[in-house]
Protein backbone atom coordinates (compact mmCIF):
# COMPACT_ATOMS: atom_id res chain seq x y z
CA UNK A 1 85.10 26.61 -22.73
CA UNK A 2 84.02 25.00 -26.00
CA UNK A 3 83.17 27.53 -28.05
CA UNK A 4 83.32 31.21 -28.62
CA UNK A 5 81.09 33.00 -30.73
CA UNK A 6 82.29 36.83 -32.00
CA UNK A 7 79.37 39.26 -32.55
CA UNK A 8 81.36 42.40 -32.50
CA UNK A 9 85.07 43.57 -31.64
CA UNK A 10 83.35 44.39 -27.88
CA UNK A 11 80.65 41.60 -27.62
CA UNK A 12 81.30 37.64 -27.35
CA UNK A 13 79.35 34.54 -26.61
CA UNK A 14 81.53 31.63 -25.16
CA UNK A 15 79.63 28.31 -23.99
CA UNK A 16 80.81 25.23 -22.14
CA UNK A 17 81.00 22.80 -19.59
CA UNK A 18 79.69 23.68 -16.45
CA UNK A 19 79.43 26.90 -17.70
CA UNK A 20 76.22 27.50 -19.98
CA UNK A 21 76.27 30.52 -22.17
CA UNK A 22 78.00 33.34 -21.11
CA UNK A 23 78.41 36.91 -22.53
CA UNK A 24 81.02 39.67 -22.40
CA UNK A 25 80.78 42.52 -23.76
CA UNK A 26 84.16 43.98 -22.84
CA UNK A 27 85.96 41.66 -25.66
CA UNK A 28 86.25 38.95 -23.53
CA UNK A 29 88.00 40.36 -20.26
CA UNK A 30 84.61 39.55 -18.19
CA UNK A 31 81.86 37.21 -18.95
CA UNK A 32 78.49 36.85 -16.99
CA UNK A 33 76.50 33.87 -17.27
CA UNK A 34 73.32 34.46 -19.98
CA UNK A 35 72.12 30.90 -19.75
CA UNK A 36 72.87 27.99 -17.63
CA UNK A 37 72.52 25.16 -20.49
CA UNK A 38 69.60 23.61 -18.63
CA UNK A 39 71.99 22.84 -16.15
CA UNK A 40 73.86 20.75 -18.90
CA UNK A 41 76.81 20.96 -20.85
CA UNK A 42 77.05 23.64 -23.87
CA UNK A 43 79.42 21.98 -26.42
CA UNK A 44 78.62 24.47 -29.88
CA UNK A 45 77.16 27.79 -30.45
CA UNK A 46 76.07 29.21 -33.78
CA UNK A 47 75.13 32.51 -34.28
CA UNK A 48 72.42 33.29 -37.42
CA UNK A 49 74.04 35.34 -40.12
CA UNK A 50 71.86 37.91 -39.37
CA UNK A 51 72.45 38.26 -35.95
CA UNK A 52 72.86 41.79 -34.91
CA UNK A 53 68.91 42.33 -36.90
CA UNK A 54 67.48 38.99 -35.77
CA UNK A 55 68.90 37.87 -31.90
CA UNK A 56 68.89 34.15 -33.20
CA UNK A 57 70.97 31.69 -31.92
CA UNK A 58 71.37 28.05 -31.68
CA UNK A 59 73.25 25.27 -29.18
CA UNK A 60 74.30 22.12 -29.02
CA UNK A 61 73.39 20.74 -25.53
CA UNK A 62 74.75 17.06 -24.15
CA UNK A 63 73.11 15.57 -21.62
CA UNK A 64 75.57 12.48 -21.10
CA UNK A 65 78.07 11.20 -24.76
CA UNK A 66 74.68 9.78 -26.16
CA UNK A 67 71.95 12.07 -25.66
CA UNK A 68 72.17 15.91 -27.22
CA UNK A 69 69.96 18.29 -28.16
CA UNK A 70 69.56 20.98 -30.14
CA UNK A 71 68.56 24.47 -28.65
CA UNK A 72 67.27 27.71 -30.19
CA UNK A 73 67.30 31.06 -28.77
CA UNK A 74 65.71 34.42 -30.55
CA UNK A 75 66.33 37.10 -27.87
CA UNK A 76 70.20 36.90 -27.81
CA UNK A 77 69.92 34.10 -25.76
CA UNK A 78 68.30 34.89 -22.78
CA UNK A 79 65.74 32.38 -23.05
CA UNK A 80 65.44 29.25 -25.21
CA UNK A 81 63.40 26.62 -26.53
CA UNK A 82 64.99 22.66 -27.11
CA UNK A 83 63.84 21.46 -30.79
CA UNK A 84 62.38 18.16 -30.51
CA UNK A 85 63.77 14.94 -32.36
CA UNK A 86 63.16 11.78 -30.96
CA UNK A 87 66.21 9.51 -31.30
CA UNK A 88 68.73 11.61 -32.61
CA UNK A 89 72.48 12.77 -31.55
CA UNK A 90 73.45 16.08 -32.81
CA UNK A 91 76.89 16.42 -33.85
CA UNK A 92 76.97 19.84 -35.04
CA UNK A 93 74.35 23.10 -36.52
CA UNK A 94 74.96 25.79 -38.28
CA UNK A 95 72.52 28.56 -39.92
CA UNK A 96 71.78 27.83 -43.36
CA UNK A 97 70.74 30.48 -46.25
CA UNK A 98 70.85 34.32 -45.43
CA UNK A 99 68.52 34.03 -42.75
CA UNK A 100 67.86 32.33 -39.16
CA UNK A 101 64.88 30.14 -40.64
CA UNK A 102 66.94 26.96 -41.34
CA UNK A 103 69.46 25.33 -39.14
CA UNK A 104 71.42 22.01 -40.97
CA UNK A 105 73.71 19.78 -39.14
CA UNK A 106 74.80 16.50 -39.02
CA UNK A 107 72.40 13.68 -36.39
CA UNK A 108 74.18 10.38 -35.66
CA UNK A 109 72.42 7.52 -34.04
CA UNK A 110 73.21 7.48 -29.93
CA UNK A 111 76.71 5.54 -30.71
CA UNK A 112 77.69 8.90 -32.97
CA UNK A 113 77.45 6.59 -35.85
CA UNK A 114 75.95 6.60 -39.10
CA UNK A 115 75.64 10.08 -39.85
CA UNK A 116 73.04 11.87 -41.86
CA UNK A 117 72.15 15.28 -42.95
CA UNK A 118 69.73 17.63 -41.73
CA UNK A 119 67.83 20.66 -41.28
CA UNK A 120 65.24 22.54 -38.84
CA UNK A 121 62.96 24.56 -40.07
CA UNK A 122 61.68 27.54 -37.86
CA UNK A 123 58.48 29.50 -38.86
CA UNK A 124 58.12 33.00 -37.11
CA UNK A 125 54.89 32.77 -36.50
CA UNK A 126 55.44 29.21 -35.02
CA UNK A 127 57.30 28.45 -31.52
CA UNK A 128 58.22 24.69 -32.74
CA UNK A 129 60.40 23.71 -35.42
CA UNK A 130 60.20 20.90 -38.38
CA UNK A 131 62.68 18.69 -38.01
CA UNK A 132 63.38 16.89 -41.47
């Protein structure tokens, strides 16, 4: 498992290897699977900080060291939608602002080099995100 992601005392999110997205919602003693990762390997989960009112969620997917992606999810994960960016390595994403509009993070090139900033912009009345 790489992560673990608390929504209540009863429910949690865990992701990894292998593994996908799982849920319990017996505070951890059994998990079920909730997404398979695209059959790739799950490395981060962040949860919006309005989660329990808005079911957002985002991942950080690896498809080998130099290719991941980020993934967002607005249905408590059960399904989700890969935001495009050609040429970029995610390192990390987190929910920005009070909201689940805006995801920031940190892209590196494919080496995980040169780092820079930034952000995703979702629109709810738009499936596809701006990637700046």
């Amino acid at each position: 498992v790489q992560d673990v992601q608390w929504v209540t005392t009863e429910v949690v999110y865990a992701a990894g290897f292998n593994v996908g997205v799982m849920i319990s919602e017996d505070a951890g003693r059994t998990f079920a699977t909730k997404w398979d990762g695209d059959s790739l390997d799950v490395l981060q989960l962040s949860l919006s900080p309005t989660f329990e009112a808005d079911s957002t969620m985002a991942a950080i997917v690896q498809d080998n060291p130099s290719k991941r992606y980020v993934y967002r999810s607005s249905d408590r994960g059960a399904t989700w939608r890969r935001l495009e960016a050609t040429g970029r390595r995610w390192a990390n994403v987190v929910f920005a602002g009070a909201n689940a509009t805006t995801l920031v993070g940190v892209v590196t090139d494919s080496s995980g080099a040169n780092g820079d900033l930034w952000a995703a912009t979702h629109h709810e009345d738009d499936d596809d995100a701006e990637i700046n």
